[in-house]
C-alpha atoms as a PDB file:
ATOM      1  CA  UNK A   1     -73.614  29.720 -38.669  1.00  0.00           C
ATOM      2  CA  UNK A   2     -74.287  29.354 -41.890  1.00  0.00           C
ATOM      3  CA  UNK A   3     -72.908  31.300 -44.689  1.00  0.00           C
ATOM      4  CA  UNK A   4     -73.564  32.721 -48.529  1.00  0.00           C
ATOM      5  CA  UNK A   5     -69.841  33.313 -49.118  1.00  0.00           C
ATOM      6  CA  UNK A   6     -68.836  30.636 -51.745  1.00  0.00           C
ATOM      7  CA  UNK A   7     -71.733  31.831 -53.976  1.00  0.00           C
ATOM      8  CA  UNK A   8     -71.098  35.028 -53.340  1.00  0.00           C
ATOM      9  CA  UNK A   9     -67.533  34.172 -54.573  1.00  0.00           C
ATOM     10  CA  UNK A  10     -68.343  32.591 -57.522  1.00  0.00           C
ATOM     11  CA  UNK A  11     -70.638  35.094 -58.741  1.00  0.00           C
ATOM     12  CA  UNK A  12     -67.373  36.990 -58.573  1.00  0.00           C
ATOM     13  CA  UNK A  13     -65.246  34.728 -60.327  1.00  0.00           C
ATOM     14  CA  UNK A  14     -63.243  34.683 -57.582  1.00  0.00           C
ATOM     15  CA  UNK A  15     -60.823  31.454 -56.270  1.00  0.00           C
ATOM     16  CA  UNK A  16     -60.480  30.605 -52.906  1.00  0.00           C
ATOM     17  CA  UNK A  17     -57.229  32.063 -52.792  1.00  0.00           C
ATOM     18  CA  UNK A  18     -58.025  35.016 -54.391  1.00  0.00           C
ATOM     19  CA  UNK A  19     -60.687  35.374 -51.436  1.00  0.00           C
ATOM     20  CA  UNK A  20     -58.211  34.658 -48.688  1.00  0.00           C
ATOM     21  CA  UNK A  21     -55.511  37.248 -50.169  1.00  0.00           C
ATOM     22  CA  UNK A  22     -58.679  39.988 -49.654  1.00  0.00           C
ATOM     23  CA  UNK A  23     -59.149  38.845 -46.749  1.00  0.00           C
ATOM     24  CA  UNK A  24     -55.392  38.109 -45.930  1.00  0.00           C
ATOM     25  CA  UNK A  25     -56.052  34.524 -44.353  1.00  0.00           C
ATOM     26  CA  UNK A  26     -55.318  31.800 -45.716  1.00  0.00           C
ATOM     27  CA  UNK A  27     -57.086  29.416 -48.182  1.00  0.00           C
ATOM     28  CA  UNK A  28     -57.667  26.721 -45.344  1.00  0.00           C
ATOM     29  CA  UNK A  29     -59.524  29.756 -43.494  1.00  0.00           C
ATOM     30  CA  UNK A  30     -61.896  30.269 -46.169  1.00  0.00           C
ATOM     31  CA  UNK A  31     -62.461  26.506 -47.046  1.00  0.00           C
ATOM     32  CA  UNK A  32     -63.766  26.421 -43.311  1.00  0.00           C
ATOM     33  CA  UNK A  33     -65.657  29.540 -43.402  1.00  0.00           C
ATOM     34  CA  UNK A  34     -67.537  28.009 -46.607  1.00  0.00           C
ATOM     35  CA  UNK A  35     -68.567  24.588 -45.226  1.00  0.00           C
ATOM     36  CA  UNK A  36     -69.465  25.909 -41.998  1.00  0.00           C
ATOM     37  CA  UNK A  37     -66.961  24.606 -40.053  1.00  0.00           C
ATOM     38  CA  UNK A  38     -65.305  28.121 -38.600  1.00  0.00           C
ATOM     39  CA  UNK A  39     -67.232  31.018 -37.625  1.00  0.00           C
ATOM     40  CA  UNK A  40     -65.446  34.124 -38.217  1.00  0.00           C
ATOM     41  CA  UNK A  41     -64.069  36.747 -35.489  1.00  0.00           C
ATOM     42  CA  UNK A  42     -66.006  40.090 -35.463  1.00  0.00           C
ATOM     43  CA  UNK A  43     -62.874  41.505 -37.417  1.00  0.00           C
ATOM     44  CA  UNK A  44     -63.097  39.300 -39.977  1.00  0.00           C
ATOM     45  CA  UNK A  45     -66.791  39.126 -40.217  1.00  0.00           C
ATOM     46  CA  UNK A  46     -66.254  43.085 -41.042  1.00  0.00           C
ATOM     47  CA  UNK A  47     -63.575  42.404 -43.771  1.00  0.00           C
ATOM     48  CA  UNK A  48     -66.165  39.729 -45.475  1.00  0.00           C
ATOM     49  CA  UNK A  49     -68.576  42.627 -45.124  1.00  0.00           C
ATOM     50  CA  UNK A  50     -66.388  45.219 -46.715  1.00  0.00           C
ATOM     51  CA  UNK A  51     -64.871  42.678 -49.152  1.00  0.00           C
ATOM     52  CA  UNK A  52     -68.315  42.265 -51.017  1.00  0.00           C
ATOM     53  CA  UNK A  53     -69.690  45.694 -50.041  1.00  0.00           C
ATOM     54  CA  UNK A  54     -72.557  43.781 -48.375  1.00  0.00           C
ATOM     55  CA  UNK A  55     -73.887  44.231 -44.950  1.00  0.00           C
ATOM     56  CA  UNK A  56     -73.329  41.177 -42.063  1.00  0.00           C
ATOM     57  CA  UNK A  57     -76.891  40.002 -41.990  1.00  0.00           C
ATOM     58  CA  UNK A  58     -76.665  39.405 -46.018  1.00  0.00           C
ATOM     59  CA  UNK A  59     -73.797  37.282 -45.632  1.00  0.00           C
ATOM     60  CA  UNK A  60     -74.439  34.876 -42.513  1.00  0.00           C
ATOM     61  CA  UNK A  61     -77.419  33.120 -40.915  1.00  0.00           C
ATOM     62  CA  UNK A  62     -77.730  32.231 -37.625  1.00  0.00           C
ATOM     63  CA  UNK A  63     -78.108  28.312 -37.396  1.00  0.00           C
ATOM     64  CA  UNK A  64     -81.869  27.590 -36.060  1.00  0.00           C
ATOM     65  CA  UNK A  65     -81.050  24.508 -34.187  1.00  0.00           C
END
């Protein structure tokens, strides 16, 4: 699934870490969540939601392969 969470970050002038300690992962989690290589749990997936005050379907795509 893809994802619009590291510009979404940046446009907050936000680290990585300072992502993770919103979302109280750790960095490693959110370096995977932006290069696609972990797909969050619903929980989280909320958190990232409420963290940018942005609904679910603005902040992930589903992959069309």
């Amino acid at each position: 699934m893809r994802n619009h969470l590291k510009t979404l970050r940046g446009e907050r002038g936000w680290s990585q870490a300072d992502l993770a300690e919103r979302l109280d992962v750790t960095r490693q989690t959110v370096i995977a969540l932006e290069k696609g290589r972990y797909d969050p749990s619903l929980p989280l997936a909320f958190r990232i939601s409420r963290v940018f005050d942005l609904p679910i379907e603005q902040l992930f795509d589903p992959d069309e392969d």
